[in-house]
Protein backbone atom coordinates (compact mmCIF):
# COMPACT_ATOMS: atom_id res chain seq x y z
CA UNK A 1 -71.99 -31.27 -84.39
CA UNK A 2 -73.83 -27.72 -84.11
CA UNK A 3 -72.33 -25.03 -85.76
CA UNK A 4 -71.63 -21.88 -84.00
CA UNK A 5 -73.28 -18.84 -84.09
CA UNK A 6 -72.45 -15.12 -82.97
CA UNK A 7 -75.46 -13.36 -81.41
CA UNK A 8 -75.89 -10.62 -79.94
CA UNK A 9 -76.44 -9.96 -75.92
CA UNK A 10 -80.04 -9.70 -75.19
CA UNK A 11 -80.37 -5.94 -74.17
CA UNK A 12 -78.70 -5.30 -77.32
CA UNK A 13 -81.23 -7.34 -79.75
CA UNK A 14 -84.23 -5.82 -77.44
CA UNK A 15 -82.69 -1.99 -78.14
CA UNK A 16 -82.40 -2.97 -81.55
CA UNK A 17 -79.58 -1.81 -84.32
CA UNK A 18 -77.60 -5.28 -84.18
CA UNK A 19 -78.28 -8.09 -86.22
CA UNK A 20 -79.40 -11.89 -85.35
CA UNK A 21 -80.74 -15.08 -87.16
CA UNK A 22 -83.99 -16.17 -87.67
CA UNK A 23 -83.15 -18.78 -85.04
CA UNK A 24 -81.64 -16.11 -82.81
CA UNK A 25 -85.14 -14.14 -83.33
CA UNK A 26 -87.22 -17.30 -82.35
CA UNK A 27 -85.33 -17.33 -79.16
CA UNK A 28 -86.01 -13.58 -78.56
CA UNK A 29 -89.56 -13.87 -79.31
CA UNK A 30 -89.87 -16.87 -76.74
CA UNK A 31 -88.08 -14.93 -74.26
CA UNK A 32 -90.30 -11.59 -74.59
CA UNK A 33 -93.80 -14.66 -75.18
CA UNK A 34 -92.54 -15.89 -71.67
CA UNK A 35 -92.11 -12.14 -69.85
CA UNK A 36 -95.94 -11.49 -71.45
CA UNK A 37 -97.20 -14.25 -69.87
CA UNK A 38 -95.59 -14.09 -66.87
CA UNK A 39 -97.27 -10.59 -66.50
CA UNK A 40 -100.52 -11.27 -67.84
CA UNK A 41 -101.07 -14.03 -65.64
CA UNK A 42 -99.16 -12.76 -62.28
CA UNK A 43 -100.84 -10.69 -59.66
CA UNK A 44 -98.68 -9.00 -56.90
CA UNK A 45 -99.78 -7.67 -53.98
CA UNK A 46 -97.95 -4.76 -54.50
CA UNK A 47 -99.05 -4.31 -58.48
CA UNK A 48 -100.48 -0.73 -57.93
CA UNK A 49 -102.75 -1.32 -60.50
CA UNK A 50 -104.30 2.11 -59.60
CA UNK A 51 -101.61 4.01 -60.17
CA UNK A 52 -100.85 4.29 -63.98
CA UNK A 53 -98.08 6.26 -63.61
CA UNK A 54 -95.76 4.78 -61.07
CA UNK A 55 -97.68 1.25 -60.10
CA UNK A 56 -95.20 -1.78 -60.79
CA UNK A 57 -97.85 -3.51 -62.97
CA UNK A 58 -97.92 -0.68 -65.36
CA UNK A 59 -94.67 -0.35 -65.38
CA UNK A 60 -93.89 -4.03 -66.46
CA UNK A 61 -96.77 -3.46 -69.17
CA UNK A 62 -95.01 0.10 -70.65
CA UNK A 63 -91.62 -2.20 -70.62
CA UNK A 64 -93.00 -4.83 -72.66
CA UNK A 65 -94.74 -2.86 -74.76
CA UNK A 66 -92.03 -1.39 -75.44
CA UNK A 67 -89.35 -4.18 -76.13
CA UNK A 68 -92.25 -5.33 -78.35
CA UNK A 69 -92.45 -2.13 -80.40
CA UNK A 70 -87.97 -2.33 -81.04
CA UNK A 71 -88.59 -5.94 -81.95
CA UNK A 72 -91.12 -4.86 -84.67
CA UNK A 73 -89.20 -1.38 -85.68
CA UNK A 74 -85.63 -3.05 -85.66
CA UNK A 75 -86.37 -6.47 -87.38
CA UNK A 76 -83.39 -7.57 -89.15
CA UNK A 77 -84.07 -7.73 -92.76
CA UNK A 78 -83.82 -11.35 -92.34
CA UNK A 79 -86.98 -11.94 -90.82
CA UNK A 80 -88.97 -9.67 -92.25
CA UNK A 81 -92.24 -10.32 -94.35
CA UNK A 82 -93.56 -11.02 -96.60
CA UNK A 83 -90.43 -11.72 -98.39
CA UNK A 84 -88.81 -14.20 -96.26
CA UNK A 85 -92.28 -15.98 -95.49
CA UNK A 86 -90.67 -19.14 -96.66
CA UNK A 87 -88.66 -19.31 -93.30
CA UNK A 88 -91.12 -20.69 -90.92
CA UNK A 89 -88.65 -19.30 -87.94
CA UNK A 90 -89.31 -15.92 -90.01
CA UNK A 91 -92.95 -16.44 -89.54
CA UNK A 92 -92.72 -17.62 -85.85
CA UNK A 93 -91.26 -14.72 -84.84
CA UNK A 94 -93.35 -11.66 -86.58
CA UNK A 95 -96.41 -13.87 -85.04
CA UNK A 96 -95.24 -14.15 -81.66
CA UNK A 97 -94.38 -10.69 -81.25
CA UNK A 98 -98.08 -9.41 -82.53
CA UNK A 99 -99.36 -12.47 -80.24
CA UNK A 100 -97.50 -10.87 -77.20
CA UNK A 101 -98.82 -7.61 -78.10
CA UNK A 102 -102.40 -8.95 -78.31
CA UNK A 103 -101.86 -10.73 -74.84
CA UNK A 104 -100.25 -7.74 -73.02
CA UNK A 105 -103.14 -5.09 -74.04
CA UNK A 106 -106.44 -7.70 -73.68
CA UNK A 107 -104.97 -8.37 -69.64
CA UNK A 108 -104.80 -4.23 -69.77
CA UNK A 109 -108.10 -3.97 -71.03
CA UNK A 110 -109.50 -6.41 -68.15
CA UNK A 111 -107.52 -4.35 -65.55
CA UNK A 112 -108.74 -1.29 -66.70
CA UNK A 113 -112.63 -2.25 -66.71
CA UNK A 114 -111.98 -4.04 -63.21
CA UNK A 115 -110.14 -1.14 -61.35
CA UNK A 116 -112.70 1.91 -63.70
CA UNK A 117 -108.97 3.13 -65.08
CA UNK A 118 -109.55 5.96 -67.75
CA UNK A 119 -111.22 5.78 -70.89
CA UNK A 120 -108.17 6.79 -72.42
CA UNK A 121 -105.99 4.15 -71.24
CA UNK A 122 -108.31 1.64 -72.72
CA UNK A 123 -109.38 3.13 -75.98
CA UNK A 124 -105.36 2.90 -76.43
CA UNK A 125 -104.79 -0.50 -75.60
CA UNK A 126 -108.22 -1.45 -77.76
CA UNK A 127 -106.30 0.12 -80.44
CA UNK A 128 -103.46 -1.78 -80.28
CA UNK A 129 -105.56 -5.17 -80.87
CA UNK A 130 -106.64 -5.59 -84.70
CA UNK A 131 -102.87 -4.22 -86.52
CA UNK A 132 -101.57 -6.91 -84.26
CA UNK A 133 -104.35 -9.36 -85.59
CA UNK A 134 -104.26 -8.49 -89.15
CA UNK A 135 -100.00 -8.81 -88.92
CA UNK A 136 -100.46 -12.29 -87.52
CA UNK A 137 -103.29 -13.37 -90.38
CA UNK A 138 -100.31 -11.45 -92.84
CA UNK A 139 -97.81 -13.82 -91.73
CA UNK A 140 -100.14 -16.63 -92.20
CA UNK A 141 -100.47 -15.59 -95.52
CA UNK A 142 -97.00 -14.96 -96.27
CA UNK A 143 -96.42 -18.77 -96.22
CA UNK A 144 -98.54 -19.79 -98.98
CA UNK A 145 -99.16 -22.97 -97.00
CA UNK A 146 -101.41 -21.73 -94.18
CA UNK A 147 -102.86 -25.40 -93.34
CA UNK A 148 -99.30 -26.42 -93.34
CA UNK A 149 -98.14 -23.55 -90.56
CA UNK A 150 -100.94 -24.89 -89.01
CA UNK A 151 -98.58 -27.78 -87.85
CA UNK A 152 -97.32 -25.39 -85.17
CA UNK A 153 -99.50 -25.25 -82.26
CA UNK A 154 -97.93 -22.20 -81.42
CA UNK A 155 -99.37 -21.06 -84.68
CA UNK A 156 -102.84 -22.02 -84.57
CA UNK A 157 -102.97 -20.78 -81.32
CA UNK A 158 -101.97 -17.66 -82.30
CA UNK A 159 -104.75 -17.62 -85.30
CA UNK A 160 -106.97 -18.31 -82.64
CA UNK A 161 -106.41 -15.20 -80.88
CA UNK A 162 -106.37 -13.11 -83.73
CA UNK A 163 -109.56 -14.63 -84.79
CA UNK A 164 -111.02 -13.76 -81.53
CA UNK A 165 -109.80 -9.89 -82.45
CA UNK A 166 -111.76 -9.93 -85.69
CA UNK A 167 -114.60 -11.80 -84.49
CA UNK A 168 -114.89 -8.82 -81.68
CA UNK A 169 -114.68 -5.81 -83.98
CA UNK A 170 -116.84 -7.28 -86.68
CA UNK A 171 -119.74 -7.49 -83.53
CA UNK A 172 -118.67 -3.68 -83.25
CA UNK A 173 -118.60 -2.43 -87.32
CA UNK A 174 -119.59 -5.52 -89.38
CA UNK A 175 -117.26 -5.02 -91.59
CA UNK A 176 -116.89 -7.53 -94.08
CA UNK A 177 -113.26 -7.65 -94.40
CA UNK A 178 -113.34 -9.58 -90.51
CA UNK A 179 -115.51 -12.44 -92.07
CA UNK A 180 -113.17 -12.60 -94.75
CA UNK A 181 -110.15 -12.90 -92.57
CA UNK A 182 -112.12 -15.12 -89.84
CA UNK A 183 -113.37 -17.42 -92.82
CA UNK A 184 -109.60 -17.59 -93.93
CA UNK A 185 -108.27 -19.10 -90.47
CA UNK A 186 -110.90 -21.31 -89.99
CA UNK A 187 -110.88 -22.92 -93.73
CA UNK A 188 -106.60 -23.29 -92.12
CA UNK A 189 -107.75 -24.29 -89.09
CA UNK A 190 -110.49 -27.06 -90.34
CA UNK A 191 -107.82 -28.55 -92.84
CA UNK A 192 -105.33 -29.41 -90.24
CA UNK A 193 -107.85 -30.70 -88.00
CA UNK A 194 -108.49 -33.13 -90.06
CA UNK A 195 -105.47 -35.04 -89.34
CA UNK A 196 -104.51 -32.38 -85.68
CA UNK A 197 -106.82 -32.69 -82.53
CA UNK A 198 -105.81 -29.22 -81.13
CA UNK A 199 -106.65 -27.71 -84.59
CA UNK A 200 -109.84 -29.19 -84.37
CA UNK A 201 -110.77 -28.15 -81.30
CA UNK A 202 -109.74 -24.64 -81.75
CA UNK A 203 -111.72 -24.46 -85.11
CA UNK A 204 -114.63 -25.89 -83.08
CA UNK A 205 -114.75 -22.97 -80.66
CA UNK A 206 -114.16 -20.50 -83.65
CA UNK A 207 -116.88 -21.77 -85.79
CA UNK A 208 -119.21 -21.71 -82.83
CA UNK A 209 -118.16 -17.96 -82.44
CA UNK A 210 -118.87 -17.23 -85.52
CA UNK A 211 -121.98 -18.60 -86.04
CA UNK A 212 -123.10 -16.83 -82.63
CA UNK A 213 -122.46 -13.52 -84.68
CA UNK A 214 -124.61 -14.83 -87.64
CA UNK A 215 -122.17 -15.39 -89.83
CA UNK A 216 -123.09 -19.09 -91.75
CA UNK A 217 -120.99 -21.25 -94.35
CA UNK A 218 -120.12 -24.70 -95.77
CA UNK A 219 -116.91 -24.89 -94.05
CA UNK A 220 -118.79 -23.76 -90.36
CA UNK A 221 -121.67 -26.21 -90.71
CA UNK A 222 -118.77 -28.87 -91.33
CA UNK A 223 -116.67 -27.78 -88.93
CA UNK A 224 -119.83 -28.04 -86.64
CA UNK A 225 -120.86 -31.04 -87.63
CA UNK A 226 -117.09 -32.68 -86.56
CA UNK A 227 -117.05 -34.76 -82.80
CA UNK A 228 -115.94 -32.78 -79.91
CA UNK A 229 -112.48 -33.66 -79.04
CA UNK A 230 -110.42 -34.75 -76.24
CA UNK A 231 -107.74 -32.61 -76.41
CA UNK A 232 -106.69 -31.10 -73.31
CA UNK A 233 -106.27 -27.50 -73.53
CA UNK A 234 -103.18 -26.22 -72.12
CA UNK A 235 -101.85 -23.84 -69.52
CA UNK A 236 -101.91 -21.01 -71.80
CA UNK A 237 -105.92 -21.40 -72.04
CA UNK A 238 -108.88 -21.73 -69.69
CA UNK A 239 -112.81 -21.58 -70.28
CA UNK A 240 -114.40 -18.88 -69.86
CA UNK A 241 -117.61 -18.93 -67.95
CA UNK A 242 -119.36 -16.27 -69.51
CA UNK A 243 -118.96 -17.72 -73.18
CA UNK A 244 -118.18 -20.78 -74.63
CA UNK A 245 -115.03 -19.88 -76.04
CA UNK A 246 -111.21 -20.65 -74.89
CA UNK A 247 -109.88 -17.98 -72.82
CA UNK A 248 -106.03 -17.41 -73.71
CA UNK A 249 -103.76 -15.26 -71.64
CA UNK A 250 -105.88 -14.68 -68.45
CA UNK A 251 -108.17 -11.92 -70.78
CA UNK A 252 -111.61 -12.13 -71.29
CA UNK A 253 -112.16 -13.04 -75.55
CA UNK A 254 -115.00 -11.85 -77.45
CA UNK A 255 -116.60 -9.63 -74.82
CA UNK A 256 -118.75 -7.19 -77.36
CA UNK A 257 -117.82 -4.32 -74.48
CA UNK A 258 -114.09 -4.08 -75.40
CA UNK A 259 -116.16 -2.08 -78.26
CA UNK A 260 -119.21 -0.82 -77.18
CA UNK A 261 -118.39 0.01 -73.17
CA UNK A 262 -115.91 2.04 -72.08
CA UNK A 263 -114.89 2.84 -68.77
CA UNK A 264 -115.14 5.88 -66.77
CA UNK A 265 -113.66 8.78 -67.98
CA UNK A 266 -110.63 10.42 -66.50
C-alpha cells in the first residue's frame, strides 16, 4: 500500500510559496526537464525566432526560464543543499533544474548565432551557463558519494553537460579552477564505469575533450586507454559532426565561439 500524500497543484509549486516533498520536487523537475526538451528540440513554423520580443519561441524560452528561476528561489527547505545532500531525490532535483537551465540557454545560444540575434541576447544566455554548471558539480559534491550518484544516468548525464560548460570556459580563461572541477567528474565518472557502460562512455568523450585542450593526467590516460563501448546513446544525445563529442539537447557542446565570437550587435 502507498501512502498518501498532499501536494500542491502545479501552477502553485511553479509560482512558488507552497510546500512539497522531495518526491513531489522530482516530479516537478521532470515535468519542467520534459517542457525544456520539448522546446529545445521542437521547431515550429511559426517560432518567430526573429522576433525577440513577441516570437512564440522566445516566449516559451522567457516562460521556462522563468519557472526555472521560482523553482530555484522558492525551494522548500527540504530540498535544499548542501544540507539535505543525503536525499538523492534532494540532489535530483537541484541538478535537473540547473540541467534545464543549461539546456534552455545552449539551444538560445545556437538560435541566436544562426538567425545573427543581438550580442546582448547571447552574452546573457552565455552567462547563465557556468552558475548552472558549478550548482550541478555542488550537488555532486553534496553527496559525499559522487561515484555512487553516478548510478543515475540522469546524473552522469547531467555531469556531462556541466563538464562540457567548464571544459568551454577554461578554452576561454584557463582558469584552473575548470580543470579542477572537470578532473573531479571524470575521476566520478571513470569509477562507475568501471562496473556502468554509459559512464564509461561518457567519461570516454570527456577525457578525449580534455585532452584536446591540453590538459593530461593518470586518470585521462586510463580512461583513454579503456575499450570503446557499445552503449547506445539515447534520444537525449546525438554526435556532433564538427567534434567528437556527444551533443545533448539539440546545442552545439564545446564550440570555443560561445566565448570568443559573438554575434552581431544590436
Amino acid at each position: 500500500m502507498g501512502t498518501n500524500e498532499a501536494t500542491p497543484f502545479l501552477i502553485a509549486a511553479l509560482q512558488g510559496g507552497t510546500l512539497y516533498s522531495p518526491f513531489a520536487g522530482k516530479v516537478l523537475t521532470a515535468h519542467t526537464f520534459h517542457r525544456t526538451l520539448e522546446h529545445t528540440f521542437r521547431s515550429l513554423p511559426n517560432d518567430g525566432i526573429e522576433d525577440i520580443a513577441n516570437g512564440p519561441y522566445w516566449i516559451r524560452q522567457r516562460g521556462i526560464d522563468a519557472d526555472l528561476s521560482n523553482m530555484i528561489l522558492y525551494l522548500p527547505e527540504n530540498l535544499r543543499l548542501p544540507q539535505y545532500g543525503q536525499n538523492r531525490n534532494a540532489v535530483v532535483v537541484n541538478v535537473g533544474i540547473h540541467t534545464s537551465v543549461i539546456c534552455i540557454h545552449r539551444a538560445a545560444l545556437a538560435k541566436i548565432r544562426e538567425f545573427g540575434l543581438p550580442a546582448d541576447l547571447f552574452a546573457n544566455s552565455r552567462l547563465r551557463l557556468l552558475p548552472s554548471a558549478e550548482q550541478i558539480l555542488n550537488a555532486l559534491k553534496s553527496t559525499d558519494d559522487a561515484k555512487g550518484a553516478m548510478a543515475d544516468h540522469f546524473l552522469v548525464f547531467s555531469a556531462y553537460l556541466a563538464a562540457l560548460i567548464f571544459l568551454e570556459d577554461y578554452m576561454e580563461t584557463k582558469y584552473l579552477k575548470n580543470e579542477q572541477h572537470l578532473h573531479y567528474i571524470l575521476n566520478a565518472m571513470a569509477q562507475a564505469g568501471e562496473k556502468d557502460l554509459f559512464s564509461r562512455s561518457l567519461a570516454i568523450q570527456l577525457a578525449s575533450g580534455m585532452k584536446h585542450v591540453g590538459m593530461g593526467s593518470r586518470t585521462i590516460d586510463r580512461v583513454q586507454e579503456l575499450p570503446p563501448t557499445p552503449v547506445s546513446i539515447p534520444i537525449l544525445a546525438k554526435q556532433d559532426k564538427a567534434s567528437s563529442h556527444i551533443t545533448f539537447c539539440s546545442i552545439l557542446p564545446t564550440k570555443s565561439d560561445d566565448y570568443s565570437i559573438s554575434p552581431r550587435r544590436g
